[in-house]
PDB file of N, CA and C in Angstrom:
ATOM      1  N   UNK A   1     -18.280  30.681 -43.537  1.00  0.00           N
ATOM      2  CA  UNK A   1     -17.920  29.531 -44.345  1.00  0.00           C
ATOM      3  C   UNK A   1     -17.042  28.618 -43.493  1.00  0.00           C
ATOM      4  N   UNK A   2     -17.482  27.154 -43.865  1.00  0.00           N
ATOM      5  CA  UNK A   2     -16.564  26.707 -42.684  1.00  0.00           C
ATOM      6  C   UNK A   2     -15.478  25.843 -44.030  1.00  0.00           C
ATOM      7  N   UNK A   3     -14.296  25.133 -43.482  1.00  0.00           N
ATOM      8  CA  UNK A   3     -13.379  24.323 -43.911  1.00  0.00           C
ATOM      9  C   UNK A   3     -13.374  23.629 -43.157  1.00  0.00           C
ATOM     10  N   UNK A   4     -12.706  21.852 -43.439  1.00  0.00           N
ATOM     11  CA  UNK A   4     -12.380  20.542 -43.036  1.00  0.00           C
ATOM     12  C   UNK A   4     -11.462  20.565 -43.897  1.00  0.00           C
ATOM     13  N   UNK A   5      -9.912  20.246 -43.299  1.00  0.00           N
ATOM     14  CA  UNK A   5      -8.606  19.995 -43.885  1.00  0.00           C
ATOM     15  C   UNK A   5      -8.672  18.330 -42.903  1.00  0.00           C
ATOM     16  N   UNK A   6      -7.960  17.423 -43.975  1.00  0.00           N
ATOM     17  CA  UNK A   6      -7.673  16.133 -43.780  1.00  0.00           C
ATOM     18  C   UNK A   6      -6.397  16.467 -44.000  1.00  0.00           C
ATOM     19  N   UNK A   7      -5.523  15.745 -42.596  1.00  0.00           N
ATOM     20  CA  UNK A   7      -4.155  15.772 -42.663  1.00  0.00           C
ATOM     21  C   UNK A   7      -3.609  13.974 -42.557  1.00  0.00           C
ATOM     22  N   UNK A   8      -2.431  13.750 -43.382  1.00  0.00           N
ATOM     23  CA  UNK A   8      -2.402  11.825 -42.994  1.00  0.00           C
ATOM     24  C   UNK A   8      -0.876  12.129 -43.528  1.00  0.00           C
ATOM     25  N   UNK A   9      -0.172  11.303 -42.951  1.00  0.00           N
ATOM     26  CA  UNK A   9       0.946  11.084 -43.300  1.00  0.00           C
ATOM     27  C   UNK A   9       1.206  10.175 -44.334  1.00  0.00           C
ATOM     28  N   UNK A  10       2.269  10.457 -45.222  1.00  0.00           N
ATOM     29  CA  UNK A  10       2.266  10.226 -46.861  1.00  0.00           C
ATOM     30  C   UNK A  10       2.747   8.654 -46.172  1.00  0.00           C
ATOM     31  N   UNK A  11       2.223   8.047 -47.790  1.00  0.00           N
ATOM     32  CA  UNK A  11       2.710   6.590 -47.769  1.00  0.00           C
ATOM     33  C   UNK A  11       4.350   6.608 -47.474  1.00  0.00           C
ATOM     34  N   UNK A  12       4.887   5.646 -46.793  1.00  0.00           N
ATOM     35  CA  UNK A  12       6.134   5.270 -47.204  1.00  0.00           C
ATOM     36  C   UNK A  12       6.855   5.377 -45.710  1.00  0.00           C
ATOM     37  N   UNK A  13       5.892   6.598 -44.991  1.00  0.00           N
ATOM     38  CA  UNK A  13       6.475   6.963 -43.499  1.00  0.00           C
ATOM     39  C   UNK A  13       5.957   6.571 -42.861  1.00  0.00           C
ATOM     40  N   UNK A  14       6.744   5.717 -41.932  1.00  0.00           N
ATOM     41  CA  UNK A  14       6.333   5.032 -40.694  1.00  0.00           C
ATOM     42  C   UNK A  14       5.014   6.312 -39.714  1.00  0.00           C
ATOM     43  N   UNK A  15       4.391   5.362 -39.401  1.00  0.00           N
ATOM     44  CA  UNK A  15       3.421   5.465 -38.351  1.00  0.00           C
ATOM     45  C   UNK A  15       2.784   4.974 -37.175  1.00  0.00           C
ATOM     46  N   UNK A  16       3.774   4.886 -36.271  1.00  0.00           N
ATOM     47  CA  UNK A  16       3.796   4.799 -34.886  1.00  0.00           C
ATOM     48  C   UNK A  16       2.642   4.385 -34.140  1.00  0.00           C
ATOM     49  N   UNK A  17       1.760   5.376 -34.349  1.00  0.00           N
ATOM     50  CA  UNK A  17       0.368   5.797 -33.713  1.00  0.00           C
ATOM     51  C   UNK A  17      -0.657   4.520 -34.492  1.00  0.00           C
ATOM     52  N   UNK A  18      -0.622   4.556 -35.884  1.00  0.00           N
ATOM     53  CA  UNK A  18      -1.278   3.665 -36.085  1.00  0.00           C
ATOM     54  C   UNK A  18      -1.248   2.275 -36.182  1.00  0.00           C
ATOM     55  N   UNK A  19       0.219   2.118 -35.794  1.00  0.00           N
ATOM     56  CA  UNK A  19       0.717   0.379 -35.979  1.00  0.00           C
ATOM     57  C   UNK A  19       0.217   0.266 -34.529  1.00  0.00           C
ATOM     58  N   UNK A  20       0.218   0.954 -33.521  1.00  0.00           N
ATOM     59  CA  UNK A  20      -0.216   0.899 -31.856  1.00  0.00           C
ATOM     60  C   UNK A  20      -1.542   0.349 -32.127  1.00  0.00           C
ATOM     61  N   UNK A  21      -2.360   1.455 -33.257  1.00  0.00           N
ATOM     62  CA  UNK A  21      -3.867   0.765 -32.952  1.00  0.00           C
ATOM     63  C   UNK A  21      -4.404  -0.469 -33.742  1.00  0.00           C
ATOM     64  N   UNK A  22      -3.427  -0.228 -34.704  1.00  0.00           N
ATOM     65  CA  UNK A  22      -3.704  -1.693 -35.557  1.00  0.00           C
ATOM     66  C   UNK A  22      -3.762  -2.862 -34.277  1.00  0.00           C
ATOM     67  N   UNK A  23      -2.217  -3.191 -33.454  1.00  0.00           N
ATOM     68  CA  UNK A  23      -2.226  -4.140 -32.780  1.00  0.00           C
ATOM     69  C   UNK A  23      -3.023  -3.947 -31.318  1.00  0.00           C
ATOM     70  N   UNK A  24      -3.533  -2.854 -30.628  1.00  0.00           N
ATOM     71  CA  UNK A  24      -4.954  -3.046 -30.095  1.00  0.00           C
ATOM     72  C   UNK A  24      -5.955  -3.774 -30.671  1.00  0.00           C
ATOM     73  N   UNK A  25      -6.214  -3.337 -31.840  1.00  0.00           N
ATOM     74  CA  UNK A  25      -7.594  -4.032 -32.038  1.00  0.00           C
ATOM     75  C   UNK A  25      -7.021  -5.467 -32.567  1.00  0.00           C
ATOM     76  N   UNK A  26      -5.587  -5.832 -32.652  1.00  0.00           N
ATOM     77  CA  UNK A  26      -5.394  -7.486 -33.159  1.00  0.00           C
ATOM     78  C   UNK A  26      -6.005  -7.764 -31.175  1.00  0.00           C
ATOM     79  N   UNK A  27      -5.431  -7.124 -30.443  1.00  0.00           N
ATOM     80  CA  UNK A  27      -6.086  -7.919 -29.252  1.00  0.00           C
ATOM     81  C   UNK A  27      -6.831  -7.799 -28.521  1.00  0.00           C
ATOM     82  N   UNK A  28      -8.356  -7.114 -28.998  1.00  0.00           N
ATOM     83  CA  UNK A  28      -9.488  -7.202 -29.222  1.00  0.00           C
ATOM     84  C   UNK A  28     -10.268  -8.251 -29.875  1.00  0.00           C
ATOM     85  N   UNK A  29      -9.457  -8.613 -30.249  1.00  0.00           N
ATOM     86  CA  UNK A  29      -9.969  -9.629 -31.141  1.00  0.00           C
ATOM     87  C   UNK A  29     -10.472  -9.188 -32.407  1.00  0.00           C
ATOM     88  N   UNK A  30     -10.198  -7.982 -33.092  1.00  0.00           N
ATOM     89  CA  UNK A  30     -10.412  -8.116 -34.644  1.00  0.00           C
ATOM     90  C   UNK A  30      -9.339  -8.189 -35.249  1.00  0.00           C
ATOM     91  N   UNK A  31      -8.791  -9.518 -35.819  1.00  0.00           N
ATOM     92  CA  UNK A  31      -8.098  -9.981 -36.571  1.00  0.00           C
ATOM     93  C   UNK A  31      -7.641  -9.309 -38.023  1.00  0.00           C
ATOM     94  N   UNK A  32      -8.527  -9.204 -38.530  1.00  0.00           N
ATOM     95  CA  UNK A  32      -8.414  -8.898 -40.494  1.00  0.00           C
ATOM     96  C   UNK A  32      -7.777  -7.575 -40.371  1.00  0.00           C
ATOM     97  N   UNK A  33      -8.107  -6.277 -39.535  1.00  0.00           N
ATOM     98  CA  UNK A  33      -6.918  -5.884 -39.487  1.00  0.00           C
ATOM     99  C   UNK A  33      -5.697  -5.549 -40.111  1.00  0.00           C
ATOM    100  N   UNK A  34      -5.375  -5.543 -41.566  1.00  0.00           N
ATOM    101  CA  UNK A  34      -3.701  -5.530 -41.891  1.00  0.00           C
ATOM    102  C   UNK A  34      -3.162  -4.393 -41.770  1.00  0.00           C
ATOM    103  N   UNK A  35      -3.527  -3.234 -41.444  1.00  0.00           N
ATOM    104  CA  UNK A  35      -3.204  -2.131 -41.389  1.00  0.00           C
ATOM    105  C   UNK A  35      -3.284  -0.293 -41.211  1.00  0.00           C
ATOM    106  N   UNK A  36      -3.657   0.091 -40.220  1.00  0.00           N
ATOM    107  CA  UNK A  36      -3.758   1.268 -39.864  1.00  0.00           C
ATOM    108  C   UNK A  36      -2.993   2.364 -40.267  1.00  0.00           C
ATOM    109  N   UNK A  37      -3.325   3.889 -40.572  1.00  0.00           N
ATOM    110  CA  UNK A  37      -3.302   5.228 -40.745  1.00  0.00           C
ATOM    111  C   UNK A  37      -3.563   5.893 -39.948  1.00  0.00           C
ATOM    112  N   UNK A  38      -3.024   6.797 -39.226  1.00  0.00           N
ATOM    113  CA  UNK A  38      -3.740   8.296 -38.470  1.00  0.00           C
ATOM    114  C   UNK A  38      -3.725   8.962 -39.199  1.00  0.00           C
ATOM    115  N   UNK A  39      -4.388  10.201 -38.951  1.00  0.00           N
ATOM    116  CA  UNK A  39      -4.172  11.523 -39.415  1.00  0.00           C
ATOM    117  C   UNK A  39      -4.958  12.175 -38.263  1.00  0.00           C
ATOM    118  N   UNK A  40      -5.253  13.554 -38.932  1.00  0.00           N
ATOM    119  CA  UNK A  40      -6.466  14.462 -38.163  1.00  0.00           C
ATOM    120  C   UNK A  40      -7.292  15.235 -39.384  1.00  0.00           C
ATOM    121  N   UNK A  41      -7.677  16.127 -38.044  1.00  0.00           N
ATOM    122  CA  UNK A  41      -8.684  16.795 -38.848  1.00  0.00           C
ATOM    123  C   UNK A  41      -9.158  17.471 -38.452  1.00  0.00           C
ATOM    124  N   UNK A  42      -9.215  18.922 -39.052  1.00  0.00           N
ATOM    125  CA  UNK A  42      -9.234  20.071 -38.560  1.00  0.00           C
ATOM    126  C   UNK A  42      -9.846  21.247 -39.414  1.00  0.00           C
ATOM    127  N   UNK A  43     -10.721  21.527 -38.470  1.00  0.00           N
ATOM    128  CA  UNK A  43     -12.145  22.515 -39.084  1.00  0.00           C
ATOM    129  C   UNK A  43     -12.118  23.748 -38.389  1.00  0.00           C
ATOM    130  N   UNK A  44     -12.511  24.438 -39.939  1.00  0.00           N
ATOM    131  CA  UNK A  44     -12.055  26.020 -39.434  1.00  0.00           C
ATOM    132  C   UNK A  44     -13.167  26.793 -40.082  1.00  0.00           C
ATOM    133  N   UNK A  45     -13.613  27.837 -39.267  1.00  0.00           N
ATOM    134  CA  UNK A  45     -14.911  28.805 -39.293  1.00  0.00           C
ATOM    135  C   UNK A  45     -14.045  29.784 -39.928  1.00  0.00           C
ATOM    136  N   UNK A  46     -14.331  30.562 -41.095  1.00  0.00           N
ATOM    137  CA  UNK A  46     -13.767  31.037 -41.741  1.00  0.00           C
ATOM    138  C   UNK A  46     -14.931  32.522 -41.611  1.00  0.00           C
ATOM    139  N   UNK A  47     -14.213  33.824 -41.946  1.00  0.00           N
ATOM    140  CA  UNK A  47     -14.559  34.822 -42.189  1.00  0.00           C
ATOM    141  C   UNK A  47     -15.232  35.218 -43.462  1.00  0.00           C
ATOM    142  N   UNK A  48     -13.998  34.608 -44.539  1.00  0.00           N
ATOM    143  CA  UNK A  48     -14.393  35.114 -45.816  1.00  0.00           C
ATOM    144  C   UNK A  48     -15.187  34.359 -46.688  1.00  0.00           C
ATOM    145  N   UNK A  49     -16.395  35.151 -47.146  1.00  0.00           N
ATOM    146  CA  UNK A  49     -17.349  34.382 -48.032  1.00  0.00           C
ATOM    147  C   UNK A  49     -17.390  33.647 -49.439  1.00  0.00           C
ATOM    148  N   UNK A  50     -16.071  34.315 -49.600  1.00  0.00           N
ATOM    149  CA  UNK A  50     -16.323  33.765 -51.140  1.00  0.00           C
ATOM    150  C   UNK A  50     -15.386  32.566 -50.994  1.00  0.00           C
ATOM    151  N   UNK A  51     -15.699  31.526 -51.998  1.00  0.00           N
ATOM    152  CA  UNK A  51     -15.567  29.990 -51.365  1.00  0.00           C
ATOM    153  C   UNK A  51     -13.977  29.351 -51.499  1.00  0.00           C
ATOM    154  N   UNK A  52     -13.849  30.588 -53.178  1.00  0.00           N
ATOM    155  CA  UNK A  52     -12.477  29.977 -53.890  1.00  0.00           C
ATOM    156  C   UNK A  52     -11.270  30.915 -53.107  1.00  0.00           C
ATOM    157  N   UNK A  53     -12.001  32.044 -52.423  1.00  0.00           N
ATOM    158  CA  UNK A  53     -10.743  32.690 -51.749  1.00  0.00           C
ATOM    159  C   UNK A  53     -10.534  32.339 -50.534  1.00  0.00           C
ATOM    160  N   UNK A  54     -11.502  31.134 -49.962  1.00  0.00           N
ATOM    161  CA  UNK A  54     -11.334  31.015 -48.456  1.00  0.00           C
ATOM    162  C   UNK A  54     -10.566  29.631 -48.879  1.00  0.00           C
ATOM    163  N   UNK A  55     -10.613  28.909 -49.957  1.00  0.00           N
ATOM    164  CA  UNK A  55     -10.131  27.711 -50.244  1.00  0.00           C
ATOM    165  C   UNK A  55      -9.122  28.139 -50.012  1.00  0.00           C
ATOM    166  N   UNK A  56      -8.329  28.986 -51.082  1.00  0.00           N
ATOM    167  CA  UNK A  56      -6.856  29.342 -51.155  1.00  0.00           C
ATOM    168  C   UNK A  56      -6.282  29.357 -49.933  1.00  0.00           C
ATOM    169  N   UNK A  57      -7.291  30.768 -48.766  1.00  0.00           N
ATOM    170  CA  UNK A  57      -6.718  30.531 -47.614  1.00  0.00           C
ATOM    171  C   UNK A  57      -6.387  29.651 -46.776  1.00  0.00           C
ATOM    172  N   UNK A  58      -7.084  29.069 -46.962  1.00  0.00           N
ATOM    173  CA  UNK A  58      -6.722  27.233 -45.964  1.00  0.00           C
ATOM    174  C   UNK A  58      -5.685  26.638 -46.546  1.00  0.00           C
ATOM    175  N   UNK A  59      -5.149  26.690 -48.259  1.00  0.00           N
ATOM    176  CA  UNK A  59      -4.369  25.916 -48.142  1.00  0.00           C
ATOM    177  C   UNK A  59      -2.909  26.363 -48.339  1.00  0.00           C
ATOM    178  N   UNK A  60      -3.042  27.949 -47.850  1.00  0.00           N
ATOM    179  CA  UNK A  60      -1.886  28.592 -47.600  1.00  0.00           C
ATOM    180  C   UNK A  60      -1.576  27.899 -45.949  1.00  0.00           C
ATOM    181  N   UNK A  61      -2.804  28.355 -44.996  1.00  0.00           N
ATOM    182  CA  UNK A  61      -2.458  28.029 -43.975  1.00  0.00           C
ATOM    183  C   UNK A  61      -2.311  26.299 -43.830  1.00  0.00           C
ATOM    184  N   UNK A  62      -2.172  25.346 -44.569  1.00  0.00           N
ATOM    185  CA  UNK A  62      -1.874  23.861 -44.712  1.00  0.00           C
ATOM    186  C   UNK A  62      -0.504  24.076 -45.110  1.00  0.00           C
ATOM    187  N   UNK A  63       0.059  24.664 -45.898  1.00  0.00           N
ATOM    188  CA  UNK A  63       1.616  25.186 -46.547  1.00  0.00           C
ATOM    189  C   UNK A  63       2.205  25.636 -45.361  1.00  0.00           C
ATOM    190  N   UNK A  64       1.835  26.881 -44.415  1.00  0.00           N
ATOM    191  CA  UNK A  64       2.506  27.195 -43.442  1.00  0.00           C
ATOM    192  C   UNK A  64       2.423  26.636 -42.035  1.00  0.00           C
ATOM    193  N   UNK A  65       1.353  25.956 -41.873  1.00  0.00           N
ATOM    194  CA  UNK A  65       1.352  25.714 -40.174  1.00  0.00           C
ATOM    195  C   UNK A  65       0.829  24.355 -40.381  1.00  0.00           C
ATOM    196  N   UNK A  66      -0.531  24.198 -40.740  1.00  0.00           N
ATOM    197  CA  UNK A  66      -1.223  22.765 -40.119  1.00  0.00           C
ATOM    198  C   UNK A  66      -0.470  21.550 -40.758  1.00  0.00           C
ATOM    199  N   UNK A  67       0.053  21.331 -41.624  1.00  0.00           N
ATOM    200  CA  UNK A  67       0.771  20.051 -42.428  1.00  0.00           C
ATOM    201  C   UNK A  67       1.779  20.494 -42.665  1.00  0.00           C
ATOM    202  N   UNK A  68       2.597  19.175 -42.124  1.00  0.00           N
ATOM    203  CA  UNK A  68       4.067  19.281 -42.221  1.00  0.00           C
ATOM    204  C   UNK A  68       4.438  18.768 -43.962  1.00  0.00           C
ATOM    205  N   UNK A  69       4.504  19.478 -44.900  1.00  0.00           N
ATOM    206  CA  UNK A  69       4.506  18.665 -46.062  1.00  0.00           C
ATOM    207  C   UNK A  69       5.540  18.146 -46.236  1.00  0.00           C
ATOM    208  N   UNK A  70       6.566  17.938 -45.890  1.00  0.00           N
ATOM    209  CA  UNK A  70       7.301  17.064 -46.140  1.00  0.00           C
ATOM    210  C   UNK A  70       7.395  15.315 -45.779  1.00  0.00           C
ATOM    211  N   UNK A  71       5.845  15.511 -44.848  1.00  0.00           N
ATOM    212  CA  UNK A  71       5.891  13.538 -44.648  1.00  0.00           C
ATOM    213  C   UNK A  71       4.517  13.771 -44.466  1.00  0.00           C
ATOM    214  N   UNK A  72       3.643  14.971 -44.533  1.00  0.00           N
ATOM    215  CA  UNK A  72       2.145  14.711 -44.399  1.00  0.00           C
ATOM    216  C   UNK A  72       1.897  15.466 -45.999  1.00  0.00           C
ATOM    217  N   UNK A  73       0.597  14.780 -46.267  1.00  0.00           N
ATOM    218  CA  UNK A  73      -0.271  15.075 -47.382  1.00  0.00           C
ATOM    219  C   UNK A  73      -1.891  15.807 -47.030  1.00  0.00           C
ATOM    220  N   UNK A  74      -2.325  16.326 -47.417  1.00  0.00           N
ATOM    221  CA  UNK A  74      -3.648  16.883 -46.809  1.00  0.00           C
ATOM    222  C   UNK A  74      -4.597  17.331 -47.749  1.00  0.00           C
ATOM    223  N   UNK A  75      -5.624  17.540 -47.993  1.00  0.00           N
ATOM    224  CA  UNK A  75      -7.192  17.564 -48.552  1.00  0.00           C
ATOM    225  C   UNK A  75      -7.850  18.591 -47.579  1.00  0.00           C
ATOM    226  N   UNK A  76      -8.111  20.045 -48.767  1.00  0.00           N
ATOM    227  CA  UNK A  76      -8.976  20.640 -48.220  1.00  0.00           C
ATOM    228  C   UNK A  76     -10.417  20.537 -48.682  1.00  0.00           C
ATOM    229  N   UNK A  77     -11.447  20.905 -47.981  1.00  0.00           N
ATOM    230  CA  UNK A  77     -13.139  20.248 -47.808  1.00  0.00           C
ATOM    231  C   UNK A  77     -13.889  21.387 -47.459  1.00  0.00           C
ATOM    232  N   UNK A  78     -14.183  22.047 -48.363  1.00  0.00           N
ATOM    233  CA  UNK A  78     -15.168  23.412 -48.345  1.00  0.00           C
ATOM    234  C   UNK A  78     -16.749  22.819 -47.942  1.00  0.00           C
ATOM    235  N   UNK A  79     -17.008  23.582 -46.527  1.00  0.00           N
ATOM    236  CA  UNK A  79     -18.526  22.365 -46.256  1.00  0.00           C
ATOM    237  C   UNK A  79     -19.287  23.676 -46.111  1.00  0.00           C
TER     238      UNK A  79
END
């Protein structure tokens, strides 16, 4: 079974990375532009078959390691 966890940093916290690419592409020349997000994203081959216990597991391991929850938010994606 595989998982896709979406990780993005919560509204309200600055984002570095994406104000960088916002103003790349202002000088690229795409204008409209008002505003960029990063995150990641991160896919995991999972062992266990059953769907709702591999869910859980991912979003234990989103609680302990992959998202910082205190300024990131994240979405797990059973594929």
């Amino acid at each position: 079974m595989k998982a896709r966890v979406h990780i993005m940093l919560k509204n309200g916290v600055l984002d570095p990375q994406g104000e960088a690419v916002r103003h790349a592409l202002g000088s690229l020349g795409f204008d409209g532009v008002e505003g960029v997000r990063q995150g990641k994203v991160i896919e995991l081959d999972l062992a266990e078959p059953d769907a709702s216990k591999a869910e859980a597991q991912v979003t234990e391991m989103c609680e302990r390691l992959l998202a910082n929850t205190v300024i990131e938010s994240y979405r797990v994606e059973m594929i």
